[in-house]
PDB file of N, CA and C in Angstrom:
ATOM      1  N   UNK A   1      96.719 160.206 130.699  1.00  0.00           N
ATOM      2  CA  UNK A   1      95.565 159.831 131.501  1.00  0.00           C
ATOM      3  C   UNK A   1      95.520 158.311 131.609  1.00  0.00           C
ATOM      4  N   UNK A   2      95.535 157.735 133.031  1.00  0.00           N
ATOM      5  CA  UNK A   2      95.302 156.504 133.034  1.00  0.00           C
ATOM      6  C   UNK A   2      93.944 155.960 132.540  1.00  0.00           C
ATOM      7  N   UNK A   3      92.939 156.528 132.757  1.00  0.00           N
ATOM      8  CA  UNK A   3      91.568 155.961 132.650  1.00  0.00           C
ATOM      9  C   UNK A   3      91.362 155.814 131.569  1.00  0.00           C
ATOM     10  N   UNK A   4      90.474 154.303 131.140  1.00  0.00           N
ATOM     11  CA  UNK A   4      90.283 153.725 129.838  1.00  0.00           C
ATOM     12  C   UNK A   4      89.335 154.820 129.390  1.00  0.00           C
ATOM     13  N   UNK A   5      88.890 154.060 127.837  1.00  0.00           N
ATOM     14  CA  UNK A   5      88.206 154.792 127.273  1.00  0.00           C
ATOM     15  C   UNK A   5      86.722 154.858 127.605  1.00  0.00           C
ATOM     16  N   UNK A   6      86.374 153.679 128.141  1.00  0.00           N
ATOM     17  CA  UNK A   6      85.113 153.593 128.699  1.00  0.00           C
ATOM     18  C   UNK A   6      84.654 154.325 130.031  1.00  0.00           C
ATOM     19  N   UNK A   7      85.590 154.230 130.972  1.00  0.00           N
ATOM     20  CA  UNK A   7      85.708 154.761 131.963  1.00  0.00           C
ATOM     21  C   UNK A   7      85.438 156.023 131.614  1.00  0.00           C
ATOM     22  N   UNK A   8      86.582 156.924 130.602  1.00  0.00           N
ATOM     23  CA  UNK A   8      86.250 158.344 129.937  1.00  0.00           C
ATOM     24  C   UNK A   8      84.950 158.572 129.399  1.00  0.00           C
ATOM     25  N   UNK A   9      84.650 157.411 128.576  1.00  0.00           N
ATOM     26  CA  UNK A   9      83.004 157.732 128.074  1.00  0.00           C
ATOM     27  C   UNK A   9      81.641 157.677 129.206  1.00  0.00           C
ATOM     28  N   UNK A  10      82.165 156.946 129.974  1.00  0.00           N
ATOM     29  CA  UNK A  10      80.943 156.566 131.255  1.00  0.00           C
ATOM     30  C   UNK A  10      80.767 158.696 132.173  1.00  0.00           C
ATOM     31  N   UNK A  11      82.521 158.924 132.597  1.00  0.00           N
ATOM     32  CA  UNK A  11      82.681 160.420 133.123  1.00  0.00           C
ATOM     33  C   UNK A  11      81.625 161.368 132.046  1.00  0.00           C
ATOM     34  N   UNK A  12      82.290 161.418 131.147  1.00  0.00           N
ATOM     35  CA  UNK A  12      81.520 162.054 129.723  1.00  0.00           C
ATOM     36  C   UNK A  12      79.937 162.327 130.036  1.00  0.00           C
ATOM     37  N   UNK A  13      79.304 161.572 130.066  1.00  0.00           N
ATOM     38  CA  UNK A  13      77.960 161.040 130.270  1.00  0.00           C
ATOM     39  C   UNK A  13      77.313 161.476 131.472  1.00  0.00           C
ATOM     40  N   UNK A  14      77.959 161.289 132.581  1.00  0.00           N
ATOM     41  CA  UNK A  14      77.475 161.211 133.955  1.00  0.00           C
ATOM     42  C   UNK A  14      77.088 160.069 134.482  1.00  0.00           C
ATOM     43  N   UNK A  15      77.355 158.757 133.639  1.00  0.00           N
ATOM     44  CA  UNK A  15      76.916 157.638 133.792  1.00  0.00           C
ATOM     45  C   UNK A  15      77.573 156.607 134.983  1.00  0.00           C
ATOM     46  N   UNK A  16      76.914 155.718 135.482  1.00  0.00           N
ATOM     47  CA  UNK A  16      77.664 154.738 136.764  1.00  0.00           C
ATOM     48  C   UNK A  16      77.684 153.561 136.013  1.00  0.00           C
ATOM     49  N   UNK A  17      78.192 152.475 136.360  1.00  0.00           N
ATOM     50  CA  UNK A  17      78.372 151.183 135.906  1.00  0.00           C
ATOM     51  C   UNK A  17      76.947 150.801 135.641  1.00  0.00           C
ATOM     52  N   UNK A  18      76.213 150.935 136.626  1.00  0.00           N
ATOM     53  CA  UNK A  18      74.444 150.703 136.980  1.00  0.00           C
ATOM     54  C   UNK A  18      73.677 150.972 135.736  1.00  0.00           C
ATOM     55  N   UNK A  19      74.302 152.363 134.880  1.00  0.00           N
ATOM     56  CA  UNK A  19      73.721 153.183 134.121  1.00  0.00           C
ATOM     57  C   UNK A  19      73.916 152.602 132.747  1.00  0.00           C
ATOM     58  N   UNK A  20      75.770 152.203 132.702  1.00  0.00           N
ATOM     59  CA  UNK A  20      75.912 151.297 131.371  1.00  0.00           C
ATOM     60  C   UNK A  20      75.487 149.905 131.018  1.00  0.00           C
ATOM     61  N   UNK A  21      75.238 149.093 132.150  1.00  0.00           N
ATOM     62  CA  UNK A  21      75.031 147.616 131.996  1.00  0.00           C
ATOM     63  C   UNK A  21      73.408 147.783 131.842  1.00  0.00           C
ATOM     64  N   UNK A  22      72.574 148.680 132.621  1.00  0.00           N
ATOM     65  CA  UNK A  22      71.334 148.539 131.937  1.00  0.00           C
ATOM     66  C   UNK A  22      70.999 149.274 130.449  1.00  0.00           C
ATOM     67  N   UNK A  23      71.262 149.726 130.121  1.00  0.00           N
ATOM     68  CA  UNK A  23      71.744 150.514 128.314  1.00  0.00           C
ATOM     69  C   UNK A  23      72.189 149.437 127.842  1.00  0.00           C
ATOM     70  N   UNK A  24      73.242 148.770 127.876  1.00  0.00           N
ATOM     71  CA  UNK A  24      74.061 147.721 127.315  1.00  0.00           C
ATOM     72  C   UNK A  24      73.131 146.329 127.471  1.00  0.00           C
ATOM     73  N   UNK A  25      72.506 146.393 128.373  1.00  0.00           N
ATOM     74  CA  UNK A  25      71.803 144.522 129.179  1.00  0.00           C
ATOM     75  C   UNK A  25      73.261 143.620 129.235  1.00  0.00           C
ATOM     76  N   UNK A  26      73.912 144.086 130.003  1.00  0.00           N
ATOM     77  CA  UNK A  26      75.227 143.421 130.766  1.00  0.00           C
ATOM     78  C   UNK A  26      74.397 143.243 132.033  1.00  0.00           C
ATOM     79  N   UNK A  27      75.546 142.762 132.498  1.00  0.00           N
ATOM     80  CA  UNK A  27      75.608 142.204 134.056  1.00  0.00           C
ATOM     81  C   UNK A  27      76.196 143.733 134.885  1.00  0.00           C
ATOM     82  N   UNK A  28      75.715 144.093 135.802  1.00  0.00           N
ATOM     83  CA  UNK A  28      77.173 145.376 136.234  1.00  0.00           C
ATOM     84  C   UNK A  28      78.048 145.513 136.231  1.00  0.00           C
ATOM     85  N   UNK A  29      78.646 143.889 137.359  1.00  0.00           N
ATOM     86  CA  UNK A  29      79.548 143.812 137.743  1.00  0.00           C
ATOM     87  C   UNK A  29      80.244 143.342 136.075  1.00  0.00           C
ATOM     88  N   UNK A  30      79.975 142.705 135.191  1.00  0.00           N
ATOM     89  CA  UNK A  30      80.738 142.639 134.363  1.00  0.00           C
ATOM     90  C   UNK A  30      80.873 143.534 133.624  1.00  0.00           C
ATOM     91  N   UNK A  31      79.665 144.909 133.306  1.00  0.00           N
ATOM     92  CA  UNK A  31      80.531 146.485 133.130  1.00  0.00           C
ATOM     93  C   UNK A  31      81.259 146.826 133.609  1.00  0.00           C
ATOM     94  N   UNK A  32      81.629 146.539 134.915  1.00  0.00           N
ATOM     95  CA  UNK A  32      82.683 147.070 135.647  1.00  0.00           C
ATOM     96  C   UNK A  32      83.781 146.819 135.377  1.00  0.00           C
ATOM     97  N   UNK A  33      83.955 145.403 135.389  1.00  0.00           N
ATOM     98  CA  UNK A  33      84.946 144.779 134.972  1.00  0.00           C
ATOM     99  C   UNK A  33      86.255 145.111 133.880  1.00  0.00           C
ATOM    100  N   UNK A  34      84.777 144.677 132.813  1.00  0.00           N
ATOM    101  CA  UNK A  34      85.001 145.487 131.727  1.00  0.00           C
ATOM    102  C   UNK A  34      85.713 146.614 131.033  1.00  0.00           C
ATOM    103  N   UNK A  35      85.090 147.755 132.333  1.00  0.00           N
ATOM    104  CA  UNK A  35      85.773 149.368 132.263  1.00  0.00           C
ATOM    105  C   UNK A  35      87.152 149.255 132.583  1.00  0.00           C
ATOM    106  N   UNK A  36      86.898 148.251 133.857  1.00  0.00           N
ATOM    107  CA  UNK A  36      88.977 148.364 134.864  1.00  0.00           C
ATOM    108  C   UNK A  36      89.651 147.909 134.005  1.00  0.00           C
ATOM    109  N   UNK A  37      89.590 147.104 133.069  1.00  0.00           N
ATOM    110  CA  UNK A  37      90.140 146.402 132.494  1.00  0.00           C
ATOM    111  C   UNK A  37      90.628 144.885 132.796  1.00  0.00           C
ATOM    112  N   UNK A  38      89.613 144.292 133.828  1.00  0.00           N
ATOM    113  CA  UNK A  38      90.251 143.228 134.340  1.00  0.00           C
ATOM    114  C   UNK A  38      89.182 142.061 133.806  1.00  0.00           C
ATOM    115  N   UNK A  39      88.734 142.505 132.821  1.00  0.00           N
ATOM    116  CA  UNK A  39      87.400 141.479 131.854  1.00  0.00           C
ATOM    117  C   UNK A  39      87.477 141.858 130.104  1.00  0.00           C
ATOM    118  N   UNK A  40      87.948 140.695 129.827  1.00  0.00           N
ATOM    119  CA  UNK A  40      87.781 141.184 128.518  1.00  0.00           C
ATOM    120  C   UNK A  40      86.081 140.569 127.950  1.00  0.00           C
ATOM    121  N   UNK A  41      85.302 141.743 127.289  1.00  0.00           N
ATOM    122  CA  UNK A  41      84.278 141.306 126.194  1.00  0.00           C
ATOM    123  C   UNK A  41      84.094 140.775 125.160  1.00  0.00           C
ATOM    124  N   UNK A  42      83.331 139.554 124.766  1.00  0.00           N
ATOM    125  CA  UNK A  42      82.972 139.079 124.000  1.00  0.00           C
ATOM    126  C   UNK A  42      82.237 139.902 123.233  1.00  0.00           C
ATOM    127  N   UNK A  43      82.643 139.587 121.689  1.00  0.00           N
ATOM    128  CA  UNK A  43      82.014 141.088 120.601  1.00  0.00           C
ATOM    129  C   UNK A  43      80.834 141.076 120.715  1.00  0.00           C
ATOM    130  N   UNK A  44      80.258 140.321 121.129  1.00  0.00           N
ATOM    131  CA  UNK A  44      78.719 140.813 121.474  1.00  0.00           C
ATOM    132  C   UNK A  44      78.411 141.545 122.607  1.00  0.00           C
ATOM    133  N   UNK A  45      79.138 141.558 123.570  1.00  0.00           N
ATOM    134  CA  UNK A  45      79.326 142.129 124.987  1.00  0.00           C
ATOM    135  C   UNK A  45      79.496 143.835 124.266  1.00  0.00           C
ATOM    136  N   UNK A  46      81.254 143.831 123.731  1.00  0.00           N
ATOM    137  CA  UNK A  46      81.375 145.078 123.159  1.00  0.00           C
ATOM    138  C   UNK A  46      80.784 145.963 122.295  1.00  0.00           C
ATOM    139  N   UNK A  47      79.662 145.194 121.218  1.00  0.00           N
ATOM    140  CA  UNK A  47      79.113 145.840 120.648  1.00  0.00           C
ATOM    141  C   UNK A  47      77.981 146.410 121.156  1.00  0.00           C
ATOM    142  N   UNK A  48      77.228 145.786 122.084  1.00  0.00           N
ATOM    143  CA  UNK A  48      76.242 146.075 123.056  1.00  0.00           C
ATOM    144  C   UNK A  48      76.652 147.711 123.837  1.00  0.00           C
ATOM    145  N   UNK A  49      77.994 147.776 124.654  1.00  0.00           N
ATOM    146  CA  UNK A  49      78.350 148.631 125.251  1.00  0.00           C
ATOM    147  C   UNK A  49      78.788 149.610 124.287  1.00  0.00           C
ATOM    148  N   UNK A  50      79.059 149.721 123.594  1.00  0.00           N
ATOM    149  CA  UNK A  50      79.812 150.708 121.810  1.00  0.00           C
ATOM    150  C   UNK A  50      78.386 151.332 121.624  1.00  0.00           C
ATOM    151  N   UNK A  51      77.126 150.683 121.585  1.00  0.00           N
ATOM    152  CA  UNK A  51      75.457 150.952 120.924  1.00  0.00           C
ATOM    153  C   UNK A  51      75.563 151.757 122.379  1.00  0.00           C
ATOM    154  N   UNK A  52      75.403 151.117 123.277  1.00  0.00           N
ATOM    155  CA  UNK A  52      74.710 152.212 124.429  1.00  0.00           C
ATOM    156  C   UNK A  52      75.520 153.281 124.509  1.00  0.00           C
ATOM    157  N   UNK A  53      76.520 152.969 124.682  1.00  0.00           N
ATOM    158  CA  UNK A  53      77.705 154.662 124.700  1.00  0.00           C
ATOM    159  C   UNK A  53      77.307 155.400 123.204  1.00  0.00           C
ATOM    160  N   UNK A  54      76.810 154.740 121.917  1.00  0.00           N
ATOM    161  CA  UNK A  54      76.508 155.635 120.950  1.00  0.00           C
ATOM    162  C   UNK A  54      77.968 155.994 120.436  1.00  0.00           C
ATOM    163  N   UNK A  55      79.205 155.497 120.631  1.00  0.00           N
ATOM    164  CA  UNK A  55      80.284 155.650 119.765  1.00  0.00           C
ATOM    165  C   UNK A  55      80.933 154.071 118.919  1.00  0.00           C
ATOM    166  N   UNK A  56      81.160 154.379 118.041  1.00  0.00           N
ATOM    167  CA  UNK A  56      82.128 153.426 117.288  1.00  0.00           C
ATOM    168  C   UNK A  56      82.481 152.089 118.025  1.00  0.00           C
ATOM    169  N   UNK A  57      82.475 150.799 118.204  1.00  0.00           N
ATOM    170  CA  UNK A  57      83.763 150.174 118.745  1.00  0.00           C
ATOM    171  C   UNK A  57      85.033 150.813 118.781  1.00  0.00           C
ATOM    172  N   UNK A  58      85.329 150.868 117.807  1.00  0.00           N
ATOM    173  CA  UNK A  58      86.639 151.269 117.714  1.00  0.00           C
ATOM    174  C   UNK A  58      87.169 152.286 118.759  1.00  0.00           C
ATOM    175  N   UNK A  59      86.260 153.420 119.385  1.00  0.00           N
ATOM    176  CA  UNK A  59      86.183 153.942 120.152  1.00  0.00           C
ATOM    177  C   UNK A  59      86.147 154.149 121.597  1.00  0.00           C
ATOM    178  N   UNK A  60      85.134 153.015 121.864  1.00  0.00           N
ATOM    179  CA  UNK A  60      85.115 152.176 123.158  1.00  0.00           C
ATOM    180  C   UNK A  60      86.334 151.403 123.308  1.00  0.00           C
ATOM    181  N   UNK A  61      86.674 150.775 122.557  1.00  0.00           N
ATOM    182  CA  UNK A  61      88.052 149.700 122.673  1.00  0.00           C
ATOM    183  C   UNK A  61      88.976 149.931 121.792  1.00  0.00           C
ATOM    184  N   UNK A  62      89.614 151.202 122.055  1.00  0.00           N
ATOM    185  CA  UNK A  62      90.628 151.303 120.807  1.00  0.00           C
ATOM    186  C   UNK A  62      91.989 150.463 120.713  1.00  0.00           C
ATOM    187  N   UNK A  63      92.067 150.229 119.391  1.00  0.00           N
ATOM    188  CA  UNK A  63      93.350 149.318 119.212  1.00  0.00           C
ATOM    189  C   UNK A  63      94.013 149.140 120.857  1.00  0.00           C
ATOM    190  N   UNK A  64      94.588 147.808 120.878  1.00  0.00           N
ATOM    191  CA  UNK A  64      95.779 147.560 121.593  1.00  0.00           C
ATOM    192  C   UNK A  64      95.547 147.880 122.531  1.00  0.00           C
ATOM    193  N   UNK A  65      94.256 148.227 123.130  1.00  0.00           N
ATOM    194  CA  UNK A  65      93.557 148.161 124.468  1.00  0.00           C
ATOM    195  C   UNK A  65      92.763 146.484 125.129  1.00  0.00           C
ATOM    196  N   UNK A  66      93.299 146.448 126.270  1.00  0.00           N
ATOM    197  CA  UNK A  66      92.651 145.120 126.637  1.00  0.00           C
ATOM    198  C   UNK A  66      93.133 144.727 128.022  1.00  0.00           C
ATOM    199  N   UNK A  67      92.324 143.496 128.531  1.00  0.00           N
ATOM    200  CA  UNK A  67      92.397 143.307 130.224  1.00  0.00           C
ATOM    201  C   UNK A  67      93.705 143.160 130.740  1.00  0.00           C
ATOM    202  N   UNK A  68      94.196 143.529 131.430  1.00  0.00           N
ATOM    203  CA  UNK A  68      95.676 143.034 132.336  1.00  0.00           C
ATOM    204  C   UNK A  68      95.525 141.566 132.695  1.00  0.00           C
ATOM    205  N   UNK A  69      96.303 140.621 132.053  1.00  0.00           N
ATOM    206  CA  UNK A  69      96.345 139.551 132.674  1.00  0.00           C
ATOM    207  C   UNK A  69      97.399 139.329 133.206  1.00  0.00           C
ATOM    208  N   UNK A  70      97.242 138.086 134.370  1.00  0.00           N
ATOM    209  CA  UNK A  70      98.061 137.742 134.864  1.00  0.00           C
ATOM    210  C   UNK A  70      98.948 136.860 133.814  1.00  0.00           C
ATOM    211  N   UNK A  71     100.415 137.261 134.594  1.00  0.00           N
ATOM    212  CA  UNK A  71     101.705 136.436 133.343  1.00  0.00           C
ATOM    213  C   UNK A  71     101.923 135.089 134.572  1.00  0.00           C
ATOM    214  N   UNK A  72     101.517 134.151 133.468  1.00  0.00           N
ATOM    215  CA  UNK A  72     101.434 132.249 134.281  1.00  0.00           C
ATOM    216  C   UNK A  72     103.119 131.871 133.573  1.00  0.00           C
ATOM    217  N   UNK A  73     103.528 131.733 134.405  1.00  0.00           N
ATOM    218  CA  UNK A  73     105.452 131.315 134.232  1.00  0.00           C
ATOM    219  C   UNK A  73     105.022 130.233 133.270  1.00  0.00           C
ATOM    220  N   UNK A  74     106.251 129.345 132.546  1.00  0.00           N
ATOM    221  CA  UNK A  74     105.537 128.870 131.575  1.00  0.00           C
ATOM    222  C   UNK A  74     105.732 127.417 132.801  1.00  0.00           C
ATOM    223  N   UNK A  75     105.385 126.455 131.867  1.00  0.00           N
ATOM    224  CA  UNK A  75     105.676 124.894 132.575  1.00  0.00           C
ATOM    225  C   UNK A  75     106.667 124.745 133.383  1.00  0.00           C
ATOM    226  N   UNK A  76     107.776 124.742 132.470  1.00  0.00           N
ATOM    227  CA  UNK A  76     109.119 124.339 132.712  1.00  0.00           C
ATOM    228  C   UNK A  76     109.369 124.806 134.005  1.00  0.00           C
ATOM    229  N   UNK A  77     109.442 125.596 134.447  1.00  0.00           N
ATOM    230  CA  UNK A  77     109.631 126.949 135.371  1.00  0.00           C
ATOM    231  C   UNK A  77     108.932 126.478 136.457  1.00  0.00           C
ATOM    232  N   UNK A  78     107.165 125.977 136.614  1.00  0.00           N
ATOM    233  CA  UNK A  78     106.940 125.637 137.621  1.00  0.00           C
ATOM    234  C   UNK A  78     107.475 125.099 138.663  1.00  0.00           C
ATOM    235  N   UNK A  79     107.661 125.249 140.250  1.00  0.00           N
ATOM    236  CA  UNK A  79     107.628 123.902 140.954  1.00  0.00           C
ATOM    237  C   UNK A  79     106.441 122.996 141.158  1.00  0.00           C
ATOM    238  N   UNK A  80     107.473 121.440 140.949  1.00  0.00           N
ATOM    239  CA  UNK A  80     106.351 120.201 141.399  1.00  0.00           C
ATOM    240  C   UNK A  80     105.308 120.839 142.445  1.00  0.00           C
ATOM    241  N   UNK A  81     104.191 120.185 142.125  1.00  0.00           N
ATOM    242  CA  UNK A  81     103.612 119.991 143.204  1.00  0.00           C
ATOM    243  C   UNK A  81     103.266 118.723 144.239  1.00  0.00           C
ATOM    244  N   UNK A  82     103.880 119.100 145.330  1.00  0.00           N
ATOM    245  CA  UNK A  82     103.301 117.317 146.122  1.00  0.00           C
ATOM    246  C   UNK A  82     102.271 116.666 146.148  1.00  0.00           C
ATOM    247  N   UNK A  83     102.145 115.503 146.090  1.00  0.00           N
ATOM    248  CA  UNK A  83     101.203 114.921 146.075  1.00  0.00           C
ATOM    249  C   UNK A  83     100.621 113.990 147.308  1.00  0.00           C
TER     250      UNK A  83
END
């Protein structure tokens, strides 16, 4: 299953983003975020959303789960930019 765990816990529930960020007192759009995986939470963020879902952290964000970032080439690798 692709879908995170939050995403799974939000289905679970019947819940919308709308539903977790006011439970949680997030922002929506940064529940949302959050869920896609394209925001990582600050442990106060996560523990907030862990209390409203009523499961574990550990649960909400299990191990070795976290946002897709973009891969930045390193320096070296760049081209100049003109000036």
């Amino acid at each position: 299953m692709t879908r995170n765990a939050i995403a799974r816990l939000l289905a679970a529930r019947g819940w919308s983003d709308a539903d977790l960020a006011a439970r949680a007192g997030v922002n929506r759009a940064h529940a949302n975020q959050v869920k896609n995986g394209r925001s990582l939470p600050t442990v106060a963020t996560a523990l907030a959303i862990a209390h409203a879902l009523g499961v574990p952290v550990a649960i909400a964000f299990p191990p070795g789960s976290s946002a897709v970032r973009r891969r930045v080439p390193p320096l070296a690798s760049r081209r100049p930019t003109r000036s």
